[in-house]
N, C-alpha and C. Protein backbone atom coordinates (compact mmCIF):
# COMPACT_ATOMS: atom_id res chain seq x y z
N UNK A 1 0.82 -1.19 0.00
CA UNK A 1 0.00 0.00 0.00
C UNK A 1 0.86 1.26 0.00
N UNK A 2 2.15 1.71 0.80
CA UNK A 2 2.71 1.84 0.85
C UNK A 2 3.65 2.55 -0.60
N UNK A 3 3.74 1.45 -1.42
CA UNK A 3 4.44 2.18 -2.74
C UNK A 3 3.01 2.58 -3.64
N UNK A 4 1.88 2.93 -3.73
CA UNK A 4 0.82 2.98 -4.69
C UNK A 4 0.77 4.45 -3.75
N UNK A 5 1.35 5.13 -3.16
CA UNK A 5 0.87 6.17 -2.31
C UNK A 5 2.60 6.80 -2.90
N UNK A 6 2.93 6.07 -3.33
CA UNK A 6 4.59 7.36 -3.36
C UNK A 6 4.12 8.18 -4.43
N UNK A 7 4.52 9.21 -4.05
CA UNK A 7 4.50 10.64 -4.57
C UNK A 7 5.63 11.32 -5.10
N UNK A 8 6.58 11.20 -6.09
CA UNK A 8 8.03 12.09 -6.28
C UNK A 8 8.10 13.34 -6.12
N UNK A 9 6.50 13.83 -6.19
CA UNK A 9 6.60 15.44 -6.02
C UNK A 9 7.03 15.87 -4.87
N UNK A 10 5.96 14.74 -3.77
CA UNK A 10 6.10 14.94 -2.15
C UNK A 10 7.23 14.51 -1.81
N UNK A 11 8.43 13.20 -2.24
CA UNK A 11 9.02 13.24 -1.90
C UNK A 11 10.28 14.56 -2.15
N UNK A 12 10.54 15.24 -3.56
CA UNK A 12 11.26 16.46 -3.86
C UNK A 12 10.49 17.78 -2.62
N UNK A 13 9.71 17.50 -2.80
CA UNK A 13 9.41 18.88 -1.85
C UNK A 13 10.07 18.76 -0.46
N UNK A 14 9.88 17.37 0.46
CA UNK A 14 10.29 17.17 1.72
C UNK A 14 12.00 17.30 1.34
N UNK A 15 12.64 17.25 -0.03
CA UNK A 15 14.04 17.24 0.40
C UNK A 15 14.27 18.65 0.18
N UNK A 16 13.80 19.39 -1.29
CA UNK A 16 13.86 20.98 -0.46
C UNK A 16 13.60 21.79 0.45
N UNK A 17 12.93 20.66 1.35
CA UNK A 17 12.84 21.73 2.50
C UNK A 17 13.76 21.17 3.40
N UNK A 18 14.40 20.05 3.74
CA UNK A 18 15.78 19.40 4.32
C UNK A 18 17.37 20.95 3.91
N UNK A 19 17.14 20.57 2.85
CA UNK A 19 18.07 21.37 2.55
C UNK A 19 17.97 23.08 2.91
N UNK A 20 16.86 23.40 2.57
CA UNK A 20 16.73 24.60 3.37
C UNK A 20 16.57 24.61 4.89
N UNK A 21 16.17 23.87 5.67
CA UNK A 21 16.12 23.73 7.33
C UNK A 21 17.89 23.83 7.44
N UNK A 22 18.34 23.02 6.77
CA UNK A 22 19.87 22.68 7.07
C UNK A 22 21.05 23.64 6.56
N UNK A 23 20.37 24.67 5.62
CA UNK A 23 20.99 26.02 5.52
C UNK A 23 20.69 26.92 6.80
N UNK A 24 19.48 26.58 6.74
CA UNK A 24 19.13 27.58 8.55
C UNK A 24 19.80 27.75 9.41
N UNK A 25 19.96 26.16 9.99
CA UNK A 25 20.85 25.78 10.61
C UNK A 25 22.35 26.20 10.51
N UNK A 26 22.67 26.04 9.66
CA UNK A 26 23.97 27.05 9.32
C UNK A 26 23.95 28.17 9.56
N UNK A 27 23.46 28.97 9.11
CA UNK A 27 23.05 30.64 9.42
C UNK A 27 23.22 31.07 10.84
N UNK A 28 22.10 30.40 11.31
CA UNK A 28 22.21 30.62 13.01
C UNK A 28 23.05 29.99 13.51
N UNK A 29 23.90 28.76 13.41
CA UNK A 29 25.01 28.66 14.02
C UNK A 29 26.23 29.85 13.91
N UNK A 30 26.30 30.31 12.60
CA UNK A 30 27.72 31.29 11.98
C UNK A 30 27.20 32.09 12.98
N UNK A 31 25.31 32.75 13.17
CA UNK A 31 25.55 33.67 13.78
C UNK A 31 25.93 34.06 15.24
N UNK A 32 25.59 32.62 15.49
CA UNK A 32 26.00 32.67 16.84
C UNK A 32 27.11 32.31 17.39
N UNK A 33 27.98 32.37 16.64
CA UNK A 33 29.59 31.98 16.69
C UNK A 33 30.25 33.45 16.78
N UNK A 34 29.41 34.21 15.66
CA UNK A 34 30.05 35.91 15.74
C UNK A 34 29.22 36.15 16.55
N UNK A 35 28.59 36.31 17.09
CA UNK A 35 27.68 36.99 18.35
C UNK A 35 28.91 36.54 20.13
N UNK A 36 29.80 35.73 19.80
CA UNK A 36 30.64 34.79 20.99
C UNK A 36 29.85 34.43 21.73
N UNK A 37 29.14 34.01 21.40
CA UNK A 37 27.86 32.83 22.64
C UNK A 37 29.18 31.62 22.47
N UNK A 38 29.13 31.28 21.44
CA UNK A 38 29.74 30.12 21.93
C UNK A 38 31.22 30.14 20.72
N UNK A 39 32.52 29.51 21.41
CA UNK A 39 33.61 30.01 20.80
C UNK A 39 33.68 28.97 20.00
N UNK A 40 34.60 29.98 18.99
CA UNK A 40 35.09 29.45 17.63
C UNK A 40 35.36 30.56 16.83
N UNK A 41 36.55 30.10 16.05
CA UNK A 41 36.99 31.22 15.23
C UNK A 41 35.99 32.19 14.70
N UNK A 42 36.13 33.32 13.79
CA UNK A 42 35.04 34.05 13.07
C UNK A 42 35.33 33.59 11.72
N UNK A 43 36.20 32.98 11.56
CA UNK A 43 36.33 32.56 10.32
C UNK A 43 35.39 31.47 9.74
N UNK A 44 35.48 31.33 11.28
CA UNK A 44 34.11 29.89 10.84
C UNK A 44 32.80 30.41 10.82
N UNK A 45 32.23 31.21 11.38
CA UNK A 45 31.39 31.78 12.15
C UNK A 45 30.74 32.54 10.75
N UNK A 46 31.64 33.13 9.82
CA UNK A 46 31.17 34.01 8.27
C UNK A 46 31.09 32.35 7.14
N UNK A 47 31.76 31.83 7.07
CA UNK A 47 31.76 30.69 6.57
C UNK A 47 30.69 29.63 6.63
N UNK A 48 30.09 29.80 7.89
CA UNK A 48 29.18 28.92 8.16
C UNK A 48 27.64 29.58 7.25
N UNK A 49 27.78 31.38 7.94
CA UNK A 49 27.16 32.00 7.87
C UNK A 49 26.93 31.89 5.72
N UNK A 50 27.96 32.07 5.16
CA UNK A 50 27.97 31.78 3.50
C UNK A 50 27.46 30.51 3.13
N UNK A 51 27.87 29.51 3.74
CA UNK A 51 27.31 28.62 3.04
C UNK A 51 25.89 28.13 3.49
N UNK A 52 25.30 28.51 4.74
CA UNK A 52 23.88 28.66 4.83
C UNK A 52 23.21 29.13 3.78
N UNK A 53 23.25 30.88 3.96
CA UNK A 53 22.92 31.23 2.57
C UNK A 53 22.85 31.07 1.51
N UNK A 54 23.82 30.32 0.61
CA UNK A 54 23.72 29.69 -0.17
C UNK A 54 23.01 28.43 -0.18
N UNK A 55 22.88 27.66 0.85
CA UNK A 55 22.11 26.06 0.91
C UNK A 55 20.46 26.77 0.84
N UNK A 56 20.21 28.09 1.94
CA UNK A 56 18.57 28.43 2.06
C UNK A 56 17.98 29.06 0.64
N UNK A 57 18.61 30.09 -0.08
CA UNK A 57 18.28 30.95 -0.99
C UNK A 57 18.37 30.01 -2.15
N UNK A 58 19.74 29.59 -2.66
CA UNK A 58 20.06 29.50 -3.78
C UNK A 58 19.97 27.90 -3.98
N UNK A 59 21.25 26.87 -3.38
CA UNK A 59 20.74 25.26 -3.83
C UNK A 59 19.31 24.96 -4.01
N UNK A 60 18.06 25.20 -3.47
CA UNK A 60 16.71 24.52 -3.74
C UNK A 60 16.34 25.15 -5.25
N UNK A 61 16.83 26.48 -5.96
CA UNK A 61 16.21 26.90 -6.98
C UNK A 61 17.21 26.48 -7.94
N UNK A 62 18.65 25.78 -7.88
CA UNK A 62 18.89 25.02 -8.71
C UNK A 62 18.55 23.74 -8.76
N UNK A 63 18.11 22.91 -7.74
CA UNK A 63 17.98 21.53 -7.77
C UNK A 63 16.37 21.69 -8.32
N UNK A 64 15.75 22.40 -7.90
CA UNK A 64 14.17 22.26 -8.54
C UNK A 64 14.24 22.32 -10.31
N UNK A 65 15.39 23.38 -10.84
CA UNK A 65 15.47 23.70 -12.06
C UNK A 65 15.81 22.36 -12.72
N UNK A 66 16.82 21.80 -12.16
CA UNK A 66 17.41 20.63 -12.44
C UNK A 66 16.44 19.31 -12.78
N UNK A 67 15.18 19.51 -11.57
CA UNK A 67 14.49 18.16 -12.03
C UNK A 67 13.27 18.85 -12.78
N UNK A 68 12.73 19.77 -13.18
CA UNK A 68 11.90 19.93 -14.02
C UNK A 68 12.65 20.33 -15.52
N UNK A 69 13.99 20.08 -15.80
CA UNK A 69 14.11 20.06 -17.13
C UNK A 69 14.16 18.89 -17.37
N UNK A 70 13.98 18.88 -18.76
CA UNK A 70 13.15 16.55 -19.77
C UNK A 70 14.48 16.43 -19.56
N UNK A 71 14.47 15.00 -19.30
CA UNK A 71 15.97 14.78 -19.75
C UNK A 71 15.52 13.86 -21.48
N UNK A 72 17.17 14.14 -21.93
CA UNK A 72 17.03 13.87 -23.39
C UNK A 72 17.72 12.57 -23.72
């Protein structure tokens, strides 16, 4: 019953939103690394902070692009 219920849409949607939770997660860690709540370089702290941003904004609108073009 189980596979007559899979959905690829539902499953792509639950992983863009993985990937965006897990940019989040990044974000607020960098920021709270430069805020010195909790130590660690700042190098890490902007770094973390970049590649969040990039995982929340930008990876989901290439991977969506990616599976709605045909493949040939």
């Amino acid at each position: 019953m189980a596979d007559q219920d899979h959905d690829p849409a539902k499953s792509r949607w639950m992983m863009l939103q993985a990937i965006r939770l897990g940019g989040l997660l990044l974000l607020l860690g960098g920021i709270v690394i430069l805020s010195e709540r909790v130590s660690g370089p700042q190098a890490l702290g902007i770094g973390m902070i970049v590649i969040g941003m990039f995982a929340f904004f930008i990876l989901p609108i290439q991977i969506a692009r990616r599976w709605k073009t045909p493949s040939e």
